[in-house]
C-alpha atoms as a PDB file:
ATOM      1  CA  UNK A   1       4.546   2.362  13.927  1.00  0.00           C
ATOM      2  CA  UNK A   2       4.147   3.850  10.501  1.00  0.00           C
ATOM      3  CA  UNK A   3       2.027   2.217   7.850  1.00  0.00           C
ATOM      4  CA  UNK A   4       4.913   1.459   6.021  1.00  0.00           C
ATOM      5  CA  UNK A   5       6.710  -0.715   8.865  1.00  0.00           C
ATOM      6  CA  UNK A   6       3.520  -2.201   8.846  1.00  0.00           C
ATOM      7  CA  UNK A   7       3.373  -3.507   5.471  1.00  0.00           C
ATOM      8  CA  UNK A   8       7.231  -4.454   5.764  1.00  0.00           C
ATOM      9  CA  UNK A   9       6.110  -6.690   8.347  1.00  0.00           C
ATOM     10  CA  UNK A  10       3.093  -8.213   6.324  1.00  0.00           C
ATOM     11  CA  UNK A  11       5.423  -8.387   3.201  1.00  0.00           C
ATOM     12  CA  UNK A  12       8.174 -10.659   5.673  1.00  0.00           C
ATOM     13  CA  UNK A  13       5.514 -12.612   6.732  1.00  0.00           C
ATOM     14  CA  UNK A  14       3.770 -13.336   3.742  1.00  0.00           C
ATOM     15  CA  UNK A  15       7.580 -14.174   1.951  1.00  0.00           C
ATOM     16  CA  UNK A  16       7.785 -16.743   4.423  1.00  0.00           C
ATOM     17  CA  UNK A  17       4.046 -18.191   4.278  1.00  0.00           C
ATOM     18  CA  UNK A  18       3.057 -19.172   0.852  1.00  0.00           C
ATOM     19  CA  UNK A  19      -0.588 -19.623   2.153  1.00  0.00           C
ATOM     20  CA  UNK A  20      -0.313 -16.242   3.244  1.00  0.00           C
ATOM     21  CA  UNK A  21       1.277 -14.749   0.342  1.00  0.00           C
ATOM     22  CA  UNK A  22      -1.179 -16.800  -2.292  1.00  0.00           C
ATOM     23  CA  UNK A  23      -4.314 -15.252   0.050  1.00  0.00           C
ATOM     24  CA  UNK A  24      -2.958 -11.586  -0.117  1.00  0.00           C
ATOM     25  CA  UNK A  25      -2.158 -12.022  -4.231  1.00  0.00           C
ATOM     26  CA  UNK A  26      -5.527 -13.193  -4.705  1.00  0.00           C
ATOM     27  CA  UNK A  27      -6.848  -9.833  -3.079  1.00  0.00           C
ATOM     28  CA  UNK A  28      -6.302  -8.877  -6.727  1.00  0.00           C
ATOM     29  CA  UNK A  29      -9.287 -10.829  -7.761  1.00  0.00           C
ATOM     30  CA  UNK A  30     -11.562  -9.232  -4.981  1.00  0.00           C
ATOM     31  CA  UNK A  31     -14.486  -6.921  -5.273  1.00  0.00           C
ATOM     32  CA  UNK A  32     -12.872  -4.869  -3.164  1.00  0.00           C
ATOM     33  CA  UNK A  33      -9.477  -5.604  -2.965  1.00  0.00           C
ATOM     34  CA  UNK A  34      -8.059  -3.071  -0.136  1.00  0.00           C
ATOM     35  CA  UNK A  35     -10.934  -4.622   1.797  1.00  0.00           C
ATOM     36  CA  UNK A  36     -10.115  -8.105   1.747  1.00  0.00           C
ATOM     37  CA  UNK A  37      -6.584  -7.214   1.737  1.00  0.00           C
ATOM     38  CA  UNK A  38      -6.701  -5.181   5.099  1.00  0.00           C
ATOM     39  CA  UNK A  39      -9.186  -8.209   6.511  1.00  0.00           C
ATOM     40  CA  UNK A  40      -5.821 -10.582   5.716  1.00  0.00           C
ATOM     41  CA  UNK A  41      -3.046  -8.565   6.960  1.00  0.00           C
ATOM     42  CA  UNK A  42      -5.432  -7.896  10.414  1.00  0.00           C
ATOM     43  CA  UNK A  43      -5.693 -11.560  10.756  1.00  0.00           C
ATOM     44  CA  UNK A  44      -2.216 -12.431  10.792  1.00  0.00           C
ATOM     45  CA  UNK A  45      -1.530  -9.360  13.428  1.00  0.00           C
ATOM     46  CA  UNK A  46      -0.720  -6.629  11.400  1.00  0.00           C
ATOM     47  CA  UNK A  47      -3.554  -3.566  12.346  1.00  0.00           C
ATOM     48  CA  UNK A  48      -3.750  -1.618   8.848  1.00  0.00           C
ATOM     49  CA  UNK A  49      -6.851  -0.251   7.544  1.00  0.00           C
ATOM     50  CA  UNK A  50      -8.005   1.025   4.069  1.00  0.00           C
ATOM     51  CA  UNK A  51      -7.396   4.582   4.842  1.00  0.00           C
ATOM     52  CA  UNK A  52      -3.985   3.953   6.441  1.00  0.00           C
ATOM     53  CA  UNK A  53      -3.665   2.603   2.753  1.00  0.00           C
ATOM     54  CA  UNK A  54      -4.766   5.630   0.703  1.00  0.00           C
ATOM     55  CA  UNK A  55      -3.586   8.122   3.146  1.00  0.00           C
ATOM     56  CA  UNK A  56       0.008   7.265   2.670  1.00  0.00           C
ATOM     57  CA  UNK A  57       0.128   7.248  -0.967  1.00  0.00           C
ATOM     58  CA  UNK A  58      -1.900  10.754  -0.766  1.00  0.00           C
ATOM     59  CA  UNK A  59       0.934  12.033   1.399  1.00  0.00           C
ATOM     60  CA  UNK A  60       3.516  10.956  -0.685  1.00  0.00           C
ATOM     61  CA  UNK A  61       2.177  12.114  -3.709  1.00  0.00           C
ATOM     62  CA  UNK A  62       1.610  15.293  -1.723  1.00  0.00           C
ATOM     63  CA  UNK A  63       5.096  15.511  -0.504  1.00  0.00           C
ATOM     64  CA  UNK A  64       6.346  14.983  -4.102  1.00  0.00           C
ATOM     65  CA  UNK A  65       4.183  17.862  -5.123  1.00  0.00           C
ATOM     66  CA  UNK A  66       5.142  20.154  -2.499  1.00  0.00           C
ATOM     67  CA  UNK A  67       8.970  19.267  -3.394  1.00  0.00           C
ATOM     68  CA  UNK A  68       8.691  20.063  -7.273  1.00  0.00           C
ATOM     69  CA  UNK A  69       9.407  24.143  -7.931  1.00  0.00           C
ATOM     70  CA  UNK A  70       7.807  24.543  -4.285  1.00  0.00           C
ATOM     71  CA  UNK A  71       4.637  23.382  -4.948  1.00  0.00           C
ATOM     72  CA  UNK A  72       1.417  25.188  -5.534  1.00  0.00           C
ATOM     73  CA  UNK A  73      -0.370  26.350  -8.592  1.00  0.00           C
ATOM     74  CA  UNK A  74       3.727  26.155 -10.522  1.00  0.00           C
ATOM     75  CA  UNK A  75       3.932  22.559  -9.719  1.00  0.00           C
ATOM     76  CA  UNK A  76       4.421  20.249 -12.562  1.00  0.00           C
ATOM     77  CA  UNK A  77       0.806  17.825 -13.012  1.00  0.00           C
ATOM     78  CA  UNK A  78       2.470  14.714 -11.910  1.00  0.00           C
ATOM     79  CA  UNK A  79       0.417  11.625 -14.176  1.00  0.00           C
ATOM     80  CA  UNK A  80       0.389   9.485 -11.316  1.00  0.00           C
ATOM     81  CA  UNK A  81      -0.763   8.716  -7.174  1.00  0.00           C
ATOM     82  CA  UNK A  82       1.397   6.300  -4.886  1.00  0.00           C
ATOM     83  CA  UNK A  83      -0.795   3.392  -5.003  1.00  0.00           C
ATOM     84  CA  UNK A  84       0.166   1.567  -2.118  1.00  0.00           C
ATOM     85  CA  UNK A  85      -1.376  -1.382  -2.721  1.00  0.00           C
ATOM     86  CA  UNK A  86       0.041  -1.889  -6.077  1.00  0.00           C
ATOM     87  CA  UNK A  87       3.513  -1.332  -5.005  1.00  0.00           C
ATOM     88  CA  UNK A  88       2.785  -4.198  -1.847  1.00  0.00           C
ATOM     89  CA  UNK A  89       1.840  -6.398  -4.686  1.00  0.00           C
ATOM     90  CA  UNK A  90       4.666  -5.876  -7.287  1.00  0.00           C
ATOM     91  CA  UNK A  91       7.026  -6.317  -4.226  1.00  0.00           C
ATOM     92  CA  UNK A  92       5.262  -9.594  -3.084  1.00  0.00           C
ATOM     93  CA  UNK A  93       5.403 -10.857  -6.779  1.00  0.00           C
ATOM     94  CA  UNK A  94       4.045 -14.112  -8.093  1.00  0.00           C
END
């Protein structure tokens, strides 16, 4: 199962467990939020780790990269990185 099934599943379950969801929105707070936030999604079943985290929004920015005038040193700078946790967050709202 792909990281992103993964956190589809954690994203259903926290929808319908407003514990849940309050705990995973106050990773924000966190001294390490991807920490705490992995901790959370592992105790309610779903196995995701910090660098299954980065790693996918690496490869997608990679893959993006890649795509753009084929890549390489003529590849547009792109300003940003898939931040996977940020995008979890904004879809699990307040």
């Amino acid at each position: 199962m792909s990281i992103a099934d993964k956190l589809e599943i954690l994203l259903s379950k926290a929808k319908a467990d407003a514990e849940l969801k309050q705990r995973l929105l106050d990773t924000r707070k966190a001294d390490d939020q991807l920490s705490e936030f992995c901790r959370i999604a592992q105790e309610n079943g779903v196995d995701v780790s910090v660098m299954d985290i980065v790693n996918q929004g690496e490869e997608f920015y990679a893959e993006i990269k890649r795509s753009t005038n084929g890549g390489g040193e003529n590849s547009p700078d792109l300003e940003f990185q898939n931040d996977e946790y940020s995008i979890f967050m904004m879809r699990l709202g307040d």
